[in-house]
Protein backbone atom coordinates (compact mmCIF):
# COMPACT_ATOMS: atom_id res chain seq x y z
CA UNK A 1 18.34 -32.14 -1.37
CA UNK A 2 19.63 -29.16 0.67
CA UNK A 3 16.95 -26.44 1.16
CA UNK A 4 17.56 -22.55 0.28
CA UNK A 5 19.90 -20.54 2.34
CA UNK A 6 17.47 -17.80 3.97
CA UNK A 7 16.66 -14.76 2.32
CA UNK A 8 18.47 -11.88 3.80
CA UNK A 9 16.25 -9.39 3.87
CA UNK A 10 15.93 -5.16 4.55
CA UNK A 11 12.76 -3.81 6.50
CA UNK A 12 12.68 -0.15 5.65
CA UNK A 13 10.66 2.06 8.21
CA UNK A 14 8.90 0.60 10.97
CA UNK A 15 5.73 2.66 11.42
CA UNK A 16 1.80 0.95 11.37
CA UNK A 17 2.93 -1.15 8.79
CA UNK A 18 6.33 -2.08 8.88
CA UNK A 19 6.04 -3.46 12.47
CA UNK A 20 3.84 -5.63 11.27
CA UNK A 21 5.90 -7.05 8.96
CA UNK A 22 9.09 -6.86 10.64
CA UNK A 23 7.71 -9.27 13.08
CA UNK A 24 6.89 -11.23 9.86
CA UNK A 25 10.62 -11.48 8.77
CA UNK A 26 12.03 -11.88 12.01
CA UNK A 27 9.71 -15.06 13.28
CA UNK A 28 9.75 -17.15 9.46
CA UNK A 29 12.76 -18.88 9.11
CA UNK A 30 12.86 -18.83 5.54
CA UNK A 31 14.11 -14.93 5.98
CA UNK A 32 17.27 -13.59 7.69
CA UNK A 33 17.12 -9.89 8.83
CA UNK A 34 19.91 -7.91 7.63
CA UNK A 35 19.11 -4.26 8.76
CA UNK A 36 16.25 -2.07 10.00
CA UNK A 37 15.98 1.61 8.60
CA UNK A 38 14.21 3.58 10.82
CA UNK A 39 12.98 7.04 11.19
CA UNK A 40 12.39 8.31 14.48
CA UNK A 41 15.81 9.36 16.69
CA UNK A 42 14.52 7.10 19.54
CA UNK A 43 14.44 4.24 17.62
CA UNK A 44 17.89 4.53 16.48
CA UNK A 45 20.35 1.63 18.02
CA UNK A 46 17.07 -0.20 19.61
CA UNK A 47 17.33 -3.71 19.24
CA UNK A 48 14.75 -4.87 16.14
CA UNK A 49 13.58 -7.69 17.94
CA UNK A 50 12.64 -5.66 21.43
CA UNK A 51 11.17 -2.63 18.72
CA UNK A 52 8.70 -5.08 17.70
CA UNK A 53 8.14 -6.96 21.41
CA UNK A 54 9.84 -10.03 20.38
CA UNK A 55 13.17 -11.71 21.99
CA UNK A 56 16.53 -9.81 20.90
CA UNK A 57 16.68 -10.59 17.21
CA UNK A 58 20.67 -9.32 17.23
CA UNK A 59 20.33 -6.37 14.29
CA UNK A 60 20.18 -2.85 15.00
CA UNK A 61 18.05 -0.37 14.52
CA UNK A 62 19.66 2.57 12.34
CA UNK A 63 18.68 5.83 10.38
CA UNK A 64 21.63 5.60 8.40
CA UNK A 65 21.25 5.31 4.30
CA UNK A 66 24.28 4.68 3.16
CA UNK A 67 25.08 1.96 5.64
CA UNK A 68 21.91 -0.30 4.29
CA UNK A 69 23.01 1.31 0.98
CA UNK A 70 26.07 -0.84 1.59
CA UNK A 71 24.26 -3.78 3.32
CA UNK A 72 23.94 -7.11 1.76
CA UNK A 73 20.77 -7.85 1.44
CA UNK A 74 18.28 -10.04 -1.36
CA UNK A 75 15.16 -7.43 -0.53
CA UNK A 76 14.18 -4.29 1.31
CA UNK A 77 10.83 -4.42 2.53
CA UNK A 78 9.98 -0.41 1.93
CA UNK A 79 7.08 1.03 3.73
CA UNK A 80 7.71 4.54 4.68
CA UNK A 81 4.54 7.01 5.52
CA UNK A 82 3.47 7.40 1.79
CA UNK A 83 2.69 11.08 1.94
CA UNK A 84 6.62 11.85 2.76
CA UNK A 85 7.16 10.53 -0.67
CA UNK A 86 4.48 12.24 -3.02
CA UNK A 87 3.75 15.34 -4.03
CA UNK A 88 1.90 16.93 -6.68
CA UNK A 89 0.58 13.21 -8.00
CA UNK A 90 4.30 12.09 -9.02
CA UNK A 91 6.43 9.94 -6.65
CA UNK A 92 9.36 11.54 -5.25
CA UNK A 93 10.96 8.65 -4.01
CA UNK A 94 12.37 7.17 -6.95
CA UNK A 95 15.70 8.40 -6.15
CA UNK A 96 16.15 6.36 -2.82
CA UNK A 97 14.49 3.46 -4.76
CA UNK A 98 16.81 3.56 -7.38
CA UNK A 99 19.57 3.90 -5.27
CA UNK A 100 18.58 0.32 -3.62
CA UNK A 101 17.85 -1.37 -6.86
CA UNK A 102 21.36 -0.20 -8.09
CA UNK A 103 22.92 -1.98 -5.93
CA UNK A 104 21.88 -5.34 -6.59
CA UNK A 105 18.91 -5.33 -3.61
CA UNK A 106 15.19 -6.02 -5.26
CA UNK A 107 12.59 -3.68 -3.78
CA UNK A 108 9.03 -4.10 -2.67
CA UNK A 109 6.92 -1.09 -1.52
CA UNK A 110 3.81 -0.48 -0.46
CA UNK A 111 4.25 3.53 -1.46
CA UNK A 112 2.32 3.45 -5.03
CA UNK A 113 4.28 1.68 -8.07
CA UNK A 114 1.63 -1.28 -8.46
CA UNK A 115 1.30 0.56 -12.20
CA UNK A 116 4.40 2.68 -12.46
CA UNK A 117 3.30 3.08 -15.89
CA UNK A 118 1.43 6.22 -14.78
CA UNK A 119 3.96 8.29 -13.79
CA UNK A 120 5.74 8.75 -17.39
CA UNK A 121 8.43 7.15 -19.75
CA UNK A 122 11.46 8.98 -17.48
CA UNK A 123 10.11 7.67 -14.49
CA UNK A 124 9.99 3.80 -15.95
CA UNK A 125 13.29 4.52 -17.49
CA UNK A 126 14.76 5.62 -14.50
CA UNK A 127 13.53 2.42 -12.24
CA UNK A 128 14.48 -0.04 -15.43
CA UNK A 129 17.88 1.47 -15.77
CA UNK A 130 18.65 0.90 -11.98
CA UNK A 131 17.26 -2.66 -12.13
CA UNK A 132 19.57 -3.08 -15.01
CA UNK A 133 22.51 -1.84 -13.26
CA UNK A 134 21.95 -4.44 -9.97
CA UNK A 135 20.52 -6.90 -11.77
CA UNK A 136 16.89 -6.78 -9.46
CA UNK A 137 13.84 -6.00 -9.51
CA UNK A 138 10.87 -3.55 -8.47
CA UNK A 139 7.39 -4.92 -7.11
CA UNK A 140 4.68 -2.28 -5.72
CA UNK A 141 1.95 -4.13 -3.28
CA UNK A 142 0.34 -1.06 -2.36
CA UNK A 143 -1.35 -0.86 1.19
CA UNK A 144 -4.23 0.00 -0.26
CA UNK A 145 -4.43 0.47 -3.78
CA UNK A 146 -2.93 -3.00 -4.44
CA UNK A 147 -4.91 -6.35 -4.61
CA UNK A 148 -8.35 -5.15 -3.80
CA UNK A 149 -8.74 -3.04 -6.45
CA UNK A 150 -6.70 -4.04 -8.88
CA UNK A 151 -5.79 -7.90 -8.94
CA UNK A 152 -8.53 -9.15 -8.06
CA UNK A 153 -10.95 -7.40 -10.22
CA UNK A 154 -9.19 -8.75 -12.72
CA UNK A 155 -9.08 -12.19 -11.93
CA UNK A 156 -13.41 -12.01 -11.72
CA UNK A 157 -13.30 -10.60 -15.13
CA UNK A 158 -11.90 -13.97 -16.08
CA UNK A 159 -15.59 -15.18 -15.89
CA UNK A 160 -16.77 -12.26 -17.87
CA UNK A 161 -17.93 -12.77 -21.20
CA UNK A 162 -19.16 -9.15 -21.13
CA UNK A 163 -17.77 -6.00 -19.01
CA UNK A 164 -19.64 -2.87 -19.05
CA UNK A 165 -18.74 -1.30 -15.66
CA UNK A 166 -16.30 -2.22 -12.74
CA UNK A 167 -17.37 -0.54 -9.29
CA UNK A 168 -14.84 -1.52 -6.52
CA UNK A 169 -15.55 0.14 -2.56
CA UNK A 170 -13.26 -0.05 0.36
CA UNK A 171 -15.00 1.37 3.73
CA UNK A 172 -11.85 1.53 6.48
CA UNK A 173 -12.32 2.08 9.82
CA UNK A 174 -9.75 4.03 11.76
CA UNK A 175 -10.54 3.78 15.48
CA UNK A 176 -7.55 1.98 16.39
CA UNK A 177 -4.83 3.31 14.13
CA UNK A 178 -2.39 4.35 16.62
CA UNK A 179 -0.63 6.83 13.85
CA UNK A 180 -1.70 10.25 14.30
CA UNK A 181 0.85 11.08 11.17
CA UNK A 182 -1.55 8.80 9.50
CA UNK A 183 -5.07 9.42 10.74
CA UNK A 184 -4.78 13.65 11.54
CA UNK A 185 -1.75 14.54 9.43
CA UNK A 186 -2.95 12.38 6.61
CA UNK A 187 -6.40 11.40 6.71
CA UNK A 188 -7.66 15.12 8.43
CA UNK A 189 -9.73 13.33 11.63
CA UNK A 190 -9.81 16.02 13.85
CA UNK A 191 -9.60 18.56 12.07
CA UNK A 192 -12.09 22.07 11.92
CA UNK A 193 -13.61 21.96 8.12
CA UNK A 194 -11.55 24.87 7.21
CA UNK A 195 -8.42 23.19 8.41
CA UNK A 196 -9.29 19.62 6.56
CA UNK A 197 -9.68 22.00 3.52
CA UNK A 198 -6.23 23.23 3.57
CA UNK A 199 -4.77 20.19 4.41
CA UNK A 200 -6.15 17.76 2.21
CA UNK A 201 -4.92 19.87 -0.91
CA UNK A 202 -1.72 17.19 -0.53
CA UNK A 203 -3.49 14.27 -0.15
CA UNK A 204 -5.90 14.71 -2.87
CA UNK A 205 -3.02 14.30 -5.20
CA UNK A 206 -1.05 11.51 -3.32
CA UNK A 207 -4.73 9.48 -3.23
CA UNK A 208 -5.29 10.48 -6.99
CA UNK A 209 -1.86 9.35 -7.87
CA UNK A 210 -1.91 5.81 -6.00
CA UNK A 211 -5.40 5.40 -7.41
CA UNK A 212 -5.23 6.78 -10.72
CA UNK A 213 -1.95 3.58 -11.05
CA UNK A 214 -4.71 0.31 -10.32
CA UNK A 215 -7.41 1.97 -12.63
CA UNK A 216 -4.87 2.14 -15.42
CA UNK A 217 -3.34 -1.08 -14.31
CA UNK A 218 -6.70 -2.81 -14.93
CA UNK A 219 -7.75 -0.80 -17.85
CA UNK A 220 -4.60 -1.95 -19.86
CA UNK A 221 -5.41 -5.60 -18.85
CA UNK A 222 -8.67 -5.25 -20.47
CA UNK A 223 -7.52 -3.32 -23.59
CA UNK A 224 -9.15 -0.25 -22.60
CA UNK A 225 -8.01 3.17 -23.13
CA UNK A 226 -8.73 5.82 -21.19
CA UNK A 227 -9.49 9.38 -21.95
CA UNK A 228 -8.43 9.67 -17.96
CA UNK A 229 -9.18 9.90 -14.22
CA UNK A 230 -11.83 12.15 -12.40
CA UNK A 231 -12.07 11.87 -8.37
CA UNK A 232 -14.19 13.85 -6.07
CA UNK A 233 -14.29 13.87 -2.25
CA UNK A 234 -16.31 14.50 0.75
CA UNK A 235 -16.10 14.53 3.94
CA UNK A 236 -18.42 14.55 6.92
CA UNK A 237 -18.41 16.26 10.56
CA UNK A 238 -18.82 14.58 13.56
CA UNK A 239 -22.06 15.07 15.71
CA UNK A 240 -21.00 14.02 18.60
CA UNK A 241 -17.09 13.33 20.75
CA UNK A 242 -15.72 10.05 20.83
CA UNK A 243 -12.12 8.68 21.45
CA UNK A 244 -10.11 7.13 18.93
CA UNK A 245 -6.47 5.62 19.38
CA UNK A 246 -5.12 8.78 17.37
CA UNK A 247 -6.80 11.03 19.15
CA UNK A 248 -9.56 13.12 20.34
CA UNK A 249 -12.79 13.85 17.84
CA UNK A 250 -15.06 16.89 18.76
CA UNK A 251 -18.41 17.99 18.08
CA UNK A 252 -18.00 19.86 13.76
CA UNK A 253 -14.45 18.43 13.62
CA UNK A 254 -13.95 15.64 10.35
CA UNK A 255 -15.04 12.27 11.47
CA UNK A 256 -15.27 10.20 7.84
CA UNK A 257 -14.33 11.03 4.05
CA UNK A 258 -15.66 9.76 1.21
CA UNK A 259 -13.66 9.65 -2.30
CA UNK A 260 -14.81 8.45 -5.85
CA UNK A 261 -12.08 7.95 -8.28
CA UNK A 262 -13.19 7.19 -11.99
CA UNK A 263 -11.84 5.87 -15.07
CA UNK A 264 -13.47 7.41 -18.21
CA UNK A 265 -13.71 6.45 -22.17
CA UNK A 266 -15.69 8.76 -24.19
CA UNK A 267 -17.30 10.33 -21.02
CA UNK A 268 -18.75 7.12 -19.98
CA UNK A 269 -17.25 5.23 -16.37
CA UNK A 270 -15.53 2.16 -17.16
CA UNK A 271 -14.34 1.17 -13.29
CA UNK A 272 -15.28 3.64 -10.07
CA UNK A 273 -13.24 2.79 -7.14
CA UNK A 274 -15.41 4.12 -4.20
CA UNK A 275 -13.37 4.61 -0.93
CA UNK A 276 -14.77 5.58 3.01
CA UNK A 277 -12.63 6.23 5.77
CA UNK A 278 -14.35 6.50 9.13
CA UNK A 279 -12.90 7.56 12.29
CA UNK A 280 -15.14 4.99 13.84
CA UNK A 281 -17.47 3.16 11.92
CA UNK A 282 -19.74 2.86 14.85
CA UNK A 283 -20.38 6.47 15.41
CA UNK A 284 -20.06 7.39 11.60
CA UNK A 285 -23.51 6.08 10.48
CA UNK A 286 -23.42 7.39 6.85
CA UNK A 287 -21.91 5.81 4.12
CA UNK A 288 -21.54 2.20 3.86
CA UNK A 289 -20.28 -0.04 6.46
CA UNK A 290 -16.57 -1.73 6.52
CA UNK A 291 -15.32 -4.01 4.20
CA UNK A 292 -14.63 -3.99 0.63
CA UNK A 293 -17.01 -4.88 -2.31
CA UNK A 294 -16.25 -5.53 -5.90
CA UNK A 295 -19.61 -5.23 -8.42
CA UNK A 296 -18.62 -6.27 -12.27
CA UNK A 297 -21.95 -5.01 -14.65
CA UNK A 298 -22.07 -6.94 -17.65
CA UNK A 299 -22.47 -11.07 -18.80
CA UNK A 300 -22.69 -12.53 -16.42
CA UNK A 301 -23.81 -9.99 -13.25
CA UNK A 302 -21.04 -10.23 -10.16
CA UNK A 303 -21.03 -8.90 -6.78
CA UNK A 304 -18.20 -10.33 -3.95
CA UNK A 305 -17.99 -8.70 -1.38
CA UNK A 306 -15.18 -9.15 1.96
CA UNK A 307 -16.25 -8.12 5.13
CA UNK A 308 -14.41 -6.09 7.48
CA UNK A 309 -10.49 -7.30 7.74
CA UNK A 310 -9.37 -7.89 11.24
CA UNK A 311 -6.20 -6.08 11.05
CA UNK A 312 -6.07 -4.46 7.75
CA UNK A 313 -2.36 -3.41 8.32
CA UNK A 314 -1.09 -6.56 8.84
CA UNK A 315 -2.90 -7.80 5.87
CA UNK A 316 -0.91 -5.34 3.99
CA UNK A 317 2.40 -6.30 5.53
CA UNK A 318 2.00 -9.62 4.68
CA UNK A 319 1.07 -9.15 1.21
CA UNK A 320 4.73 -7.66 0.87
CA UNK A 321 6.48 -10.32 2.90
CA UNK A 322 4.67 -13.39 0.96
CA UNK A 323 6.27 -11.77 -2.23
CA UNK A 324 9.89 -11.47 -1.58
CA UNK A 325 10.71 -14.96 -2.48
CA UNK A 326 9.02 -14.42 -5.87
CA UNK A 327 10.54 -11.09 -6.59
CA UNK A 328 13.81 -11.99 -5.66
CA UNK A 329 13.61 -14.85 -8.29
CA UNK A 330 12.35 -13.25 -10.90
CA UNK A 331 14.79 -11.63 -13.64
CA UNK A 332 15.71 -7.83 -13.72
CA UNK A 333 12.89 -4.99 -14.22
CA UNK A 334 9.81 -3.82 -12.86
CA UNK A 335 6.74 -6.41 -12.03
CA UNK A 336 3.50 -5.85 -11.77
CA UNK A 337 1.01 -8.22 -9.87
CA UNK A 338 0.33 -9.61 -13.26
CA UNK A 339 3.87 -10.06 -13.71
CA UNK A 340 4.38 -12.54 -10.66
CA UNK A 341 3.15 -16.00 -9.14
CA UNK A 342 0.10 -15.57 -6.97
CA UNK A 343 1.37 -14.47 -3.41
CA UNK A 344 0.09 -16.54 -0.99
CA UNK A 345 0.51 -17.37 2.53
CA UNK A 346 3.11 -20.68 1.91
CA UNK A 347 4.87 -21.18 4.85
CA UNK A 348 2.60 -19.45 7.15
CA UNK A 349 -0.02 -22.17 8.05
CA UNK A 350 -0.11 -23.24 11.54
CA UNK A 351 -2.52 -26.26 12.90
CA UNK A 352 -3.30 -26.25 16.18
C-alpha cells in the first residue's frame, strides 16, 4: 500500500518558537516545507534550512503575504509574537487568519484560539465562514494556555466523581529566553516599577484574554457556567544583579510576576490558574519553584504535578507540529483540543 504524499506545510514567523518547530518540519519526512514567513528584514531571502542551523533545506525565507497567500500549502504553522496580535483582550489577527483559511490552507496557532468561543458570535462567524469558503480548518495549541491548563485538567476530571475546585500553576523560568521582545517588551524584566506599571497595561489584557479562553474551555466541558473571570497580578523587584540571556537585571528593577486568573459561579472559584514567571528561578526565591501543578478538590482528592520542562519552547512547537496531520484531516470548522485525536509524538521516537 503506497504511503501518504508529505504534507506541505507553511511555518509562519520564526522567532523563540517557530525555530523550534521549523527545524521540526524540515527534519520529519512526513512534512514538506512550502514557505517560511518571516518578520525581521535580515531574515528575508535567508535560506530556511541555514536560519535554523541545518543543511540548505532549498525554500526561502520571505516577508511577503500575498505570496504564501498564494502558496500551496495543507497547513501554516502560525506563531507570531502574540502581543503583535492582541489588544484590548480581543484578537486582532483574525483577519490574516481568515485570509489563510480562505484559501483552502488549515491553520494552527499558538496566538490564543484554544476556546475561540470567548471572543463573541462575529468573531466565530468570521473564522467558520472562512473555513467554509477553503474548505479547512482552525486549531489553537496555545504556547501556554493550551494543554496544561486546559486538556489535561480535563482528562483528570475523568476520575472525578466529585469536582469542587480546579487549581492549575505554571512557574516559568526565563533565564535563557534569548527574546528580549518577549522577556522586557512583554514580560517587563528589567524594567523600573513605574515603567513595568505602564507597560504591563497591554499585557494584562492579552494574558486575561488567552487565559480567560482555557477557563471557559474547561468550564463548558464540565457544564459550568460562569458569572466570569477575575485576575490579579504582582510582581516582585530584584535584590540583587544577575545576567539573563535577554538582558541585564539591576538592583529594584522587575525580576518575577505573579498572576491569578479565576473562574467564578455565584462568587465562589470554580478553577484558579496560578502563573509565575521568574527571570531566574535561582535568584527569585519567592513564589513557588518551576514546573506546573494541577490540584482537583473534590471525590476523590488529586494533585499531579510536572517538574520543570527542559525546553519549554520546543515543547510548545511540537505540540503544533504533532497536530497538523490531524487537523488537516479533519472536516471544515474550528477544533478545539476536545475536538481532535490526542496529539502525540508518532513518528518522533528514536532508539538509540
Amino acid at each position: 500500500m503506497p504511503s501518504s504524499p508529505p504534507l506541505r506545510v507553511v511555518q509562519w514567523a520564526t522567532g523563540a518558537v517557530g525555530r523550534y518547530s521549523l527545524r521540526n518540519v524540515i527534519t520529519r519526512p512526513e512534512f514538506d516545507l512550502a514557505g517560511v514567513l518571516v518578520y525581521d528584514p535580515d531574515k528575508v531571502g535567508q535560506d530556511a534550512g541555514t536560519l535554523v542551523g541545518l543543511p540548505e533545506a532549498g525554500v526561502v525565507c520571505t516577508d511577503d503575504v500575498d505570496e504564501i497567500l498564494a502558496m500551496d500549502a495543507d497547513c501554516v504553522l502560525h506563531m507570531p509574537l502574540p502581543a503583535s496580535y492582541f489588544g484590548g483582550g480581543q484578537p486582532t489577527d483574525v483577519e490574516t487568519i481568515c485570509a489563510l483559511l480562505a484559501t483552502g490552507k488549515n491553520v494552527i496557532t499558538t496566538t490564543g484560539f484554544v476556546y475561540p468561543k470567548c471572543y463573541g458570535p462575529g468573531v466565530v462567524e468570521r473564522l467558520e465562514t472562512a473555513c467554509r469558503t477553503g474548505g479547512s480548518s482552525l486549531h489553537g495549541t496555545g504556547i501556554n494556555p493550551g494543554f496544561m491548563s486546559d486538556l489535561l485538567p480535563l482528562a483528570l476530571t475523568g476520575l472525578s466523581s466529585r469536582v469542587d475546585h480546579i487549581y492549575v500553576r505554571e512557574t516559568s523560568d526565563f533565564r535563557g529566553h534569548p527574546s528580549r521582545q518577549i522577556v522586557v517588551d512583554l514580560f517587563g524584566f528589567t524594567r523600573s516599577a513605574k515603567d513595568y506599571t505602564a507597560a504591563v497595561r497591554p499585557f494584562r489584557a492579552f494574558q486575561r484574554s488567552l487565559f480567560a479562553e482555557s477557563v471557559q474551555f474547561v468550564a463548558e466541558n464540565l457544564d459550568v457556567v460562569l458569572d466570569g473571570v477575575d485576575e490579579s497580578d504582582e510582581f516582585e523587584l530584584a535584590t540583587e544583579e544577575f545576567e539573563i540571556s535577554a538582558g541585564l537585571v539591576r538592583v529594584d528593577t522587575v525580576c518575577a510576576s505573579r498572576w491569578t486568573f479565576t473562574g467564578l459561579v455565584r462568587g465562589r472559584p470554580f478553577m484558579t490558574v496560578e502563573c509565575v514567571y521568574k527571570a531566574d528561578a535561582t535568584k527569585v526565591h519567592r513564589w513557588s519553584e518551576p514546573g506546573f501543578s494541577i490540584h482537583i478538590e473534590g471525590i476523590p482528592q488529586m494533585t499531579l504535578s510536572v517538574g520543570e520542562i527542559s525546553h519549554g519552547l520546543a515543547g510548545a512547537a511540537a505540540h503544533a507540529v504533532n497536530s497538523v496531520a490531524a487537523v488537516c484531516a479533519a472536516p471544515p470548522g474550528i477544533h478545539t483540543a476536545l475536538d481532535l485525536p490526542l496529539a502525540t509524538g508518532r513518528g518522533t521516537v528514536r532508539i538509540a
